[in-house]
Protein backbone atom coordinates (compact mmCIF):
# COMPACT_ATOMS: atom_id res chain seq x y z
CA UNK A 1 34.81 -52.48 -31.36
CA UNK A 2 37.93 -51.25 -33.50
CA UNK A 3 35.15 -49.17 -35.86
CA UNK A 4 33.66 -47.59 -32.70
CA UNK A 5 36.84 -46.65 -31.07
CA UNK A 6 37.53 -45.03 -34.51
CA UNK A 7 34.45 -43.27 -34.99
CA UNK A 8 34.70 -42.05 -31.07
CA UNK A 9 38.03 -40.53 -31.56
CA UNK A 10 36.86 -38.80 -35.02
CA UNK A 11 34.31 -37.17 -33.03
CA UNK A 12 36.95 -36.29 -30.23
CA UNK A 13 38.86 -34.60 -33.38
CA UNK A 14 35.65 -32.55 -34.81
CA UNK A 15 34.92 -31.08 -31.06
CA UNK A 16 38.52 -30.48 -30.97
CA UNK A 17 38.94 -28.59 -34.38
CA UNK A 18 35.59 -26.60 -33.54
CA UNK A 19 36.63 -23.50 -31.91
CA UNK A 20 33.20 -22.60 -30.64
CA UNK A 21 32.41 -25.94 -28.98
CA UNK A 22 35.33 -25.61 -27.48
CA UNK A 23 34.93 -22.43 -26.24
CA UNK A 24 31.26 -23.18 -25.47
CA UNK A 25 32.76 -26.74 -23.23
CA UNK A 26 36.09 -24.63 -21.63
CA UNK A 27 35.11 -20.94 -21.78
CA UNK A 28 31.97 -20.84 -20.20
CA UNK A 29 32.54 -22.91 -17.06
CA UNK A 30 35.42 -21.31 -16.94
CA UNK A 31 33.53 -17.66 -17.06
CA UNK A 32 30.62 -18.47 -14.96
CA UNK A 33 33.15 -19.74 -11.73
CA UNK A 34 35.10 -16.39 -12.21
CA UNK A 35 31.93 -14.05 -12.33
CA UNK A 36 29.86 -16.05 -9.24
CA UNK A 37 32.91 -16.42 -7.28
CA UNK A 38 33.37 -12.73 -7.53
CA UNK A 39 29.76 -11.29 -7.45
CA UNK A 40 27.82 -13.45 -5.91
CA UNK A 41 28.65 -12.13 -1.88
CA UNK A 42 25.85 -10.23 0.32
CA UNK A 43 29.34 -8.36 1.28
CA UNK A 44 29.49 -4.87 0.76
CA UNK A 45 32.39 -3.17 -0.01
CA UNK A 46 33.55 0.30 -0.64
CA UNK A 47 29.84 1.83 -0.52
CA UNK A 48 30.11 5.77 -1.12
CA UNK A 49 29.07 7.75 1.97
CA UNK A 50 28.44 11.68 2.94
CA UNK A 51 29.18 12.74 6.28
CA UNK A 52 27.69 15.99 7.66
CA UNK A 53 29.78 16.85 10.43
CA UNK A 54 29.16 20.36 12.25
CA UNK A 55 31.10 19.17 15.36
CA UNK A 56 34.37 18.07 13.85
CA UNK A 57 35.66 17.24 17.86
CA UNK A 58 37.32 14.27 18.59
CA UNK A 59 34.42 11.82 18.64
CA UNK A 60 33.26 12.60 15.74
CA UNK A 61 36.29 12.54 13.91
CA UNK A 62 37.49 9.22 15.46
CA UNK A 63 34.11 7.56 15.07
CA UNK A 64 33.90 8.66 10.69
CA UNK A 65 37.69 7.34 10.71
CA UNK A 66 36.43 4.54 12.25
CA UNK A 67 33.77 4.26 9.50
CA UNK A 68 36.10 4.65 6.66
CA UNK A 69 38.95 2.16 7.64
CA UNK A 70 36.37 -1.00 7.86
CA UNK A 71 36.25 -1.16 4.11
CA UNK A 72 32.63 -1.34 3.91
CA UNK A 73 32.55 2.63 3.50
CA UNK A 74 34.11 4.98 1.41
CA UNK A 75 34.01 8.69 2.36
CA UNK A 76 32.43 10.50 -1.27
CA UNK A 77 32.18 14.02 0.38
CA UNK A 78 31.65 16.13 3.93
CA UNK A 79 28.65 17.86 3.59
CA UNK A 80 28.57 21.78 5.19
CA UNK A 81 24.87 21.81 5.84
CA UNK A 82 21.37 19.62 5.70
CA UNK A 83 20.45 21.23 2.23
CA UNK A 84 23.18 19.60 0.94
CA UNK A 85 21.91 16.10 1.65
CA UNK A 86 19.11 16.12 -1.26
CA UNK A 87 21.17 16.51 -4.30
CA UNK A 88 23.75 13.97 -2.70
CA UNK A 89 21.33 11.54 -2.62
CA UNK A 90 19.25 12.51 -5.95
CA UNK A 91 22.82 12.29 -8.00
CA UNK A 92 22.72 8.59 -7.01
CA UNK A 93 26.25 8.64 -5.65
CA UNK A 94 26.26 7.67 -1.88
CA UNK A 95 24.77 5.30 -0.43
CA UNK A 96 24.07 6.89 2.91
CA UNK A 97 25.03 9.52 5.01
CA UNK A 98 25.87 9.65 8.79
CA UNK A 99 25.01 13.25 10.68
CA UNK A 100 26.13 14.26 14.03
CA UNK A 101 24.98 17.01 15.48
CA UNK A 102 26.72 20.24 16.53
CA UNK A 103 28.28 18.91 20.15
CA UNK A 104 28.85 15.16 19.38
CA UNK A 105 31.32 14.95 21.90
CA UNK A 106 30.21 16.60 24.59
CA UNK A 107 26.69 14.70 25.13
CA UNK A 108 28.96 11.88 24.54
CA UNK A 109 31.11 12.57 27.79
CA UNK A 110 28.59 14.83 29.83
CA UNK A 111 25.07 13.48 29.42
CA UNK A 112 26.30 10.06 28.81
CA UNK A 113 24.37 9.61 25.30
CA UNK A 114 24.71 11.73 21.78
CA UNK A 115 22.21 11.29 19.12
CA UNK A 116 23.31 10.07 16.07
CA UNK A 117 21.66 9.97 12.30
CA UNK A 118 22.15 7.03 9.71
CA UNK A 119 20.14 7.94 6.53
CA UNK A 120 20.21 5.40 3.83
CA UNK A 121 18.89 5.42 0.09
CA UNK A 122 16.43 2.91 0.24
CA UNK A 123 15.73 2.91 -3.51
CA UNK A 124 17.61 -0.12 -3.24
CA UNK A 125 16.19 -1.55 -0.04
CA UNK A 126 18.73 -4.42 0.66
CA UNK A 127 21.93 -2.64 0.03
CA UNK A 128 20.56 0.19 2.43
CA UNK A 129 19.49 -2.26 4.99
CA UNK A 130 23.03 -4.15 4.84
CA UNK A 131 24.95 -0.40 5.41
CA UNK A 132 23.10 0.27 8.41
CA UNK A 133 23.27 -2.82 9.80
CA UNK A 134 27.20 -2.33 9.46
CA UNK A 135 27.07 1.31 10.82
CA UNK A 136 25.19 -0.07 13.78
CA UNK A 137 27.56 -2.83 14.65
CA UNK A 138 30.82 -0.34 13.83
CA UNK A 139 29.45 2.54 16.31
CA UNK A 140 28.51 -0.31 19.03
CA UNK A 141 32.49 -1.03 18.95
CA UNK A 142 33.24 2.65 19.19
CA UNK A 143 31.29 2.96 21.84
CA UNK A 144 32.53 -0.19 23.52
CA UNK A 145 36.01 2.28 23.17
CA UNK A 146 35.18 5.32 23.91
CA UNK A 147 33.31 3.73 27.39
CA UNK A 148 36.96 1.88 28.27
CA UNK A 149 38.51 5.76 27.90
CA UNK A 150 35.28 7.33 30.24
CA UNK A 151 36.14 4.10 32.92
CA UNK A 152 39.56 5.41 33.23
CA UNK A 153 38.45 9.23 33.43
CA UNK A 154 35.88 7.91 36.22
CA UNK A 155 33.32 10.03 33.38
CA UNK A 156 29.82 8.70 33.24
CA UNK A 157 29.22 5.83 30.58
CA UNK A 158 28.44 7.22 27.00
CA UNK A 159 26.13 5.68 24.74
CA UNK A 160 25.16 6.59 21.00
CA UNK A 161 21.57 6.14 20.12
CA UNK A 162 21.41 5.85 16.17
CA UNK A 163 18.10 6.89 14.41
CA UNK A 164 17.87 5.35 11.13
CA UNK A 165 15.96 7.27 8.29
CA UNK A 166 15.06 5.41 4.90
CA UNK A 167 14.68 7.91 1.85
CA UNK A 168 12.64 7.53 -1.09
CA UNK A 169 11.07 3.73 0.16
CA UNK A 170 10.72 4.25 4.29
CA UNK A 171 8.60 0.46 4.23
CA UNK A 172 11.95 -0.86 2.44
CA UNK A 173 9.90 -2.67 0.08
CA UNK A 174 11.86 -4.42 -2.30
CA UNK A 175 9.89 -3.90 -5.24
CA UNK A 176 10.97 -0.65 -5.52
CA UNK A 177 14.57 -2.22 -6.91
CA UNK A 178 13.06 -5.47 -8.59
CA UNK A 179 10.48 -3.70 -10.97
CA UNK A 180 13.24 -1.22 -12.16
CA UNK A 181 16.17 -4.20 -12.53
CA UNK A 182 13.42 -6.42 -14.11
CA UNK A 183 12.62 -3.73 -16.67
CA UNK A 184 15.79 -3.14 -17.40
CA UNK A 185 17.03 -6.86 -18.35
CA UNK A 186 13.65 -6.96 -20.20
CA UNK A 187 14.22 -4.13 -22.85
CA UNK A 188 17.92 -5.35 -23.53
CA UNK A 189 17.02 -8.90 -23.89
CA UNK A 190 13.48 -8.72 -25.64
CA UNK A 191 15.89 -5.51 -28.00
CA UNK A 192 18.65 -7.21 -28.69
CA UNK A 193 17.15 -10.86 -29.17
CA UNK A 194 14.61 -9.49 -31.93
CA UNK A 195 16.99 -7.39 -34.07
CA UNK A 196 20.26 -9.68 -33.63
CA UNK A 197 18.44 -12.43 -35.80
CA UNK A 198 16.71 -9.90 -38.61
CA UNK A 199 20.11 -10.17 -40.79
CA UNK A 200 20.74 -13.59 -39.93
CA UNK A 201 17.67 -14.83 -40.98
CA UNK A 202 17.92 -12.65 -44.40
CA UNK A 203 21.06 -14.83 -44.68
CA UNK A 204 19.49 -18.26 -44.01
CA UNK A 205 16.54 -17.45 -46.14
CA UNK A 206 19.26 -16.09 -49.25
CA UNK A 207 17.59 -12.91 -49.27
CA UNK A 208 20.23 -10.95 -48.40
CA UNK A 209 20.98 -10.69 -51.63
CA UNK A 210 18.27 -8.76 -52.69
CA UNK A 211 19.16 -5.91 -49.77
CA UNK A 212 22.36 -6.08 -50.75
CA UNK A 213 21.46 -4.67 -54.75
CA UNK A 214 19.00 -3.00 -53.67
CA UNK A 215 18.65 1.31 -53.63
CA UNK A 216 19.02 1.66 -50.18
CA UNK A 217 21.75 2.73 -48.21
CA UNK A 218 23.54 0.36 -45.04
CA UNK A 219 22.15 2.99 -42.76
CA UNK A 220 18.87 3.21 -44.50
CA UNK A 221 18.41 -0.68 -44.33
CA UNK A 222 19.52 -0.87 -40.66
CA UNK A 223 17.63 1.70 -39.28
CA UNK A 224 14.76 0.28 -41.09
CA UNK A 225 15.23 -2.85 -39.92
CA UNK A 226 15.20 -1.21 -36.29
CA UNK A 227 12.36 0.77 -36.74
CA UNK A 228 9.44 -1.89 -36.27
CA UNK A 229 11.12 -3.59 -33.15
CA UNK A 230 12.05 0.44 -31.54
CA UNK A 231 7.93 0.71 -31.58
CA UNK A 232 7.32 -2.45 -30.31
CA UNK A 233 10.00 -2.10 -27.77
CA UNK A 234 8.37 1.03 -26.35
CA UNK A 235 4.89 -0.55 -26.02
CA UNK A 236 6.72 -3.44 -24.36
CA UNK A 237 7.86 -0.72 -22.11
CA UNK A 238 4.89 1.10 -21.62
CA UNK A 239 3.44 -2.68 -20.51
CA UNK A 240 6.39 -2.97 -18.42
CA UNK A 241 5.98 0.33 -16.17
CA UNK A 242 1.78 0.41 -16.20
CA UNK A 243 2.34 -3.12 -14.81
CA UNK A 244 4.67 -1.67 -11.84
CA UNK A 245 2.35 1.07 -11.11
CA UNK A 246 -0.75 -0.82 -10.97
CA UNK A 247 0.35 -4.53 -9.70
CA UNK A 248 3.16 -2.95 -7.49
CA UNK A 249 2.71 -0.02 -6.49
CA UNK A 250 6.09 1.70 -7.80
CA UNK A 251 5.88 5.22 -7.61
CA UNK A 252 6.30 7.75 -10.21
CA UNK A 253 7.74 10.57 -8.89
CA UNK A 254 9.51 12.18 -12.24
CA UNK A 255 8.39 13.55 -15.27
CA UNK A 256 6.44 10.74 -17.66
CA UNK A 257 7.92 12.11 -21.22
CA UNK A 258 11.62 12.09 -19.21
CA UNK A 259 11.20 8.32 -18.43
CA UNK A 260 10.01 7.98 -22.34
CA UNK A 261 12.52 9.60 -23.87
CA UNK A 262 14.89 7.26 -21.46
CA UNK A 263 13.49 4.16 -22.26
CA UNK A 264 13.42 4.89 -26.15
CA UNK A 265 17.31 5.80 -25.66
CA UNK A 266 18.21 2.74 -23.73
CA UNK A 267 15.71 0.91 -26.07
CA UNK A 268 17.38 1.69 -29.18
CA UNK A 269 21.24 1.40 -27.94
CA UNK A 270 20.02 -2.14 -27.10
CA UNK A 271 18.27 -2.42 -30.96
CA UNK A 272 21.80 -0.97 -31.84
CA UNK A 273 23.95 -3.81 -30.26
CA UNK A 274 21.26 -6.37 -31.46
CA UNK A 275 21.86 -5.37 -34.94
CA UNK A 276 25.96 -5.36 -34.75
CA UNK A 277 25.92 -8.91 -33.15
CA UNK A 278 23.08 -9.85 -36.39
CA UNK A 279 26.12 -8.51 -38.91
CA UNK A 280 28.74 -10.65 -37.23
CA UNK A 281 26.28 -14.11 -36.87
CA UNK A 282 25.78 -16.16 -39.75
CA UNK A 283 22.88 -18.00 -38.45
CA UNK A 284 20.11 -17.20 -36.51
CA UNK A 285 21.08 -20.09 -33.79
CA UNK A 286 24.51 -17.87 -33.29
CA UNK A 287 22.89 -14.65 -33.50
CA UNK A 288 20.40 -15.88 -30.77
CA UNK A 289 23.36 -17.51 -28.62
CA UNK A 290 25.49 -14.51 -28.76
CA UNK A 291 22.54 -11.95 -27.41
CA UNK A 292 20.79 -14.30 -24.69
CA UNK A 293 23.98 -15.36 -23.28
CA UNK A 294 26.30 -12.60 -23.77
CA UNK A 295 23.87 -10.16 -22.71
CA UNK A 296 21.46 -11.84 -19.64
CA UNK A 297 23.94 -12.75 -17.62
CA UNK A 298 26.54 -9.94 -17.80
CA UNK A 299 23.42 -7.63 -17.26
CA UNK A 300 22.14 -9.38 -14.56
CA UNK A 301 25.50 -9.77 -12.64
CA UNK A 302 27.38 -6.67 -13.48
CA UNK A 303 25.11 -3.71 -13.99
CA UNK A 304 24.28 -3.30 -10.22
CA UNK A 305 21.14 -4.79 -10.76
CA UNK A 306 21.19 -8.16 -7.73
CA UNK A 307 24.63 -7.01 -6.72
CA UNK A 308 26.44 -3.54 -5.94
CA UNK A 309 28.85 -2.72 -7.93
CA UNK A 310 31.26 -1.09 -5.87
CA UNK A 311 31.65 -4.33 -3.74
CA UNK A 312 32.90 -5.77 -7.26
CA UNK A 313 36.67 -6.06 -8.31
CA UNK A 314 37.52 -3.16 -10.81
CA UNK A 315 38.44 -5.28 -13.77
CA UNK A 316 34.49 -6.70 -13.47
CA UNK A 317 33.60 -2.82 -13.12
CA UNK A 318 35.12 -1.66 -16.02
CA UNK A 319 33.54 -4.82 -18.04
CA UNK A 320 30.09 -3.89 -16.27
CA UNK A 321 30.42 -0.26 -17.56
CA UNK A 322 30.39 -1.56 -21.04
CA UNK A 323 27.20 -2.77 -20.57
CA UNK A 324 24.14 -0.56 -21.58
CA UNK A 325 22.18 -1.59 -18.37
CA UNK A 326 24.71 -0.22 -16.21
CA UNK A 327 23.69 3.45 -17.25
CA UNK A 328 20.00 2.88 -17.56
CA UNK A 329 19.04 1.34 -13.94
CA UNK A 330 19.93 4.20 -12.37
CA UNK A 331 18.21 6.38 -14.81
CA UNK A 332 15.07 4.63 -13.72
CA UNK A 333 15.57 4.12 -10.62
CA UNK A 334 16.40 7.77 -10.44
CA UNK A 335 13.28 9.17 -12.56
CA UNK A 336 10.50 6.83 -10.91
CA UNK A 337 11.56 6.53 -7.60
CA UNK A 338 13.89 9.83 -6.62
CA UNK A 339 11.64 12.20 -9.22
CA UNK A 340 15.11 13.54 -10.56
CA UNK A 341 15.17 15.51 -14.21
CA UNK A 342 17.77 15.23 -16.26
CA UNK A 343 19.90 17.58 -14.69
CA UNK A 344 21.31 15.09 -12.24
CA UNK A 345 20.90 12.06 -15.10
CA UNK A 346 22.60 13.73 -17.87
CA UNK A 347 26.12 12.14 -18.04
CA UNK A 348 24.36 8.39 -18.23
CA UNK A 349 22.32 9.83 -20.68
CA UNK A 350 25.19 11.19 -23.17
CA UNK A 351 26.81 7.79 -22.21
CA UNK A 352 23.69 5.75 -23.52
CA UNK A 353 23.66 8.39 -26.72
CA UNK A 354 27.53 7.54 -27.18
CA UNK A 355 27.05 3.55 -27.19
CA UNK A 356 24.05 3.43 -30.10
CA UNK A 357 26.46 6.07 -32.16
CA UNK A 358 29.18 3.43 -31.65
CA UNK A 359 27.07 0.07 -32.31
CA UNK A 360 25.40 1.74 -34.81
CA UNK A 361 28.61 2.53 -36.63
CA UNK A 362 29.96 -0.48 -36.20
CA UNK A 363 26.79 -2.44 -37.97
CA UNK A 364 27.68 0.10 -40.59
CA UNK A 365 31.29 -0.81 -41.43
CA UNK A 366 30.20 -4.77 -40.87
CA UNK A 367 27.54 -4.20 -43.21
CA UNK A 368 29.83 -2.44 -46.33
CA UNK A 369 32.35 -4.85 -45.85
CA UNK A 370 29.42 -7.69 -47.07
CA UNK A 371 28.67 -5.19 -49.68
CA UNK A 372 32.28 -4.78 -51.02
CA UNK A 373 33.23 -8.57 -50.18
């Protein structure tokens, strides 16, 4: 019993001097409570809202007030006229807007009921389902209010009747937000799996040695390496979208070559970051570890893809902007579902063009300092 006890506490020392198995035993526990605790809430927080407001009386004022101080909403802009609604909602920054009309406050007091608009952006179904529903049950209390106010005036009893508009999916169908999040986590994993192991496994094999003397340049060898797995990406994408359309019945309301150029953007940012974490693995198992579990869940949690961002904390924003995925769901979303051009998509675009400079670079400098080590 002495030998085992020995051996048992020699393998207590190799975990211990093993930074990775440590990390992989502590860290990730660790990780995983901090990002469900935070994320995982059907809470919505801090949702971006327009307001069109011709009336600006009392009512309306109180009731938007109202609106803004329950945390759930966050005032983005006051609208000065219906046209402006459109390109609030095609820039993909609200989440909804609330409209009163021109008098709010007088049908309110005099003909005991004032009509009232909620209009959501259904492209993601459940988020725009959850605002109403919180609109609804915040203008039901101000009403509650505003009634105790027309008791003591002797004033007839006001009511506010709330019409609820969807835009862009009116049968809330929640497709319309799973084919686009699916696609998304698709093209980064199926990317950045494929290229992350093409070094390593030149490594394993001992053929990097014959890249390493050979003609070409780092940039020549790591573009070429990206090359086959860009083409096979985009088919793999092409797959991905036909089966939408067809199966699903996602619309495609946006230019076709737009959404191509897109996907081969977002497709080769995630070949990009693939081929940085191959330069930094040594083996194939690490390369493959570092992409499926550094990527899936981050881009599944953080990108807005189950959960809305907004209703995260900011450090876990910040981390989710680093992500490629962040940029490229609405870009989909956005393309296939709200027919924008790249007009209203251009800033995630340049940010998407940014990261595969950056990853690309870095592969680069990884790559020389094998050469010159």
């Amino acid at each position: 019993m002495k030998r085992f006890f020995a051996f048992v506490l020699k393998e207590f020392r190799h975990i211990y001097r093993d930074r990775r198995t440590m990390l992989i035993l502590f860290g990730m526990p660790v990780v995983q409570v901090l990002l469900f605790g935070f994320v995982l809430t059907n809470e919505i927080k801090n949702a971006a809202i327009a307001v069109l407001d011709p009336a600006k009386d009392e009512a309306s004022i109180r009731l938007t007030n109202k609106l803004v101080s329950s945390g759930y909403f966050q005032l983005d802009r006051s609208l000065q006229s219906e046209s402006e609604l459109e390109p609030a909602f095609r820039q993909g920054r609200i989440k909804m807007a609330v409209v009163f009309p021109p008098d709010f406050a007088h049908r309110l007091d005099h003909e005991s009921q004032a009509p009232l608009q909620l209009i959501g952006d259904a492209s993601d179904p459940n988020t725009a389902t959850t605002l109403i529903n919180y609109a609804n049950a915040i203008i039901l209390d101000f009403q509650q209010e505003w009634a105790q106010t027309a008791l003591k005036q002797e004033a007839p009893m006001p009511g506010i009747r709330a019409e609820t508009h969807m835009r862009y999916n009116p049968e809330q169908k929640a497709v319309f937000n799973f084919v686009p999040g699916v696609m998304t986590l698709i093209l980064m994993l199926v990317s950045a799996m494929m290229t992350s192991i093409t070094l390593a496994r030149e490594k394993e094999m001992g053929t990097m040695e014959v890249l390493l003397v050979s003609p070409l340049k780092p940039i020549q060898i790591i573009l070429g390496k990206t090359a086959p797995y860009l083409a096979l990406s985009f088919l793999n994408a092409v797959l991905v979208v036909a089966l939408g359309m067809v199966v699903f019945g996602m619309p495609m309301r946006g230019s076709f070559l737009l959404l191509g150029a897109e996907c081969f953007l977002y497709m080769f940012v995630s070949l990009a970051l693939g081929i940085l974490i191959s330069t930094r693995a040594k083996t194939q198992m690490t390369a493959l570890f570092m992409s499926a579990l550094g990527l899936m869940m981050p881009t599944m949690l953080l990108s807005g893809f189950i959960f809305p961002r907004e209703s995260m904390p900011v450090p876990l924003q910040v981390i989710g902007a680093a992500f490629p995925a962040t940029w490229f769901n609405p870009i989909i979303k956005g393309i296939m579902i709200k027919g924008v051009g790249l007009d209203f998509l251009w800033k995630q675009s340049l940010i998407l063009l940014g990261m595969a400079t950056l990853f690309i670079g870095l592969s680069i400098r990884n790559f020389k300092d094998r050469l010159e080590g």
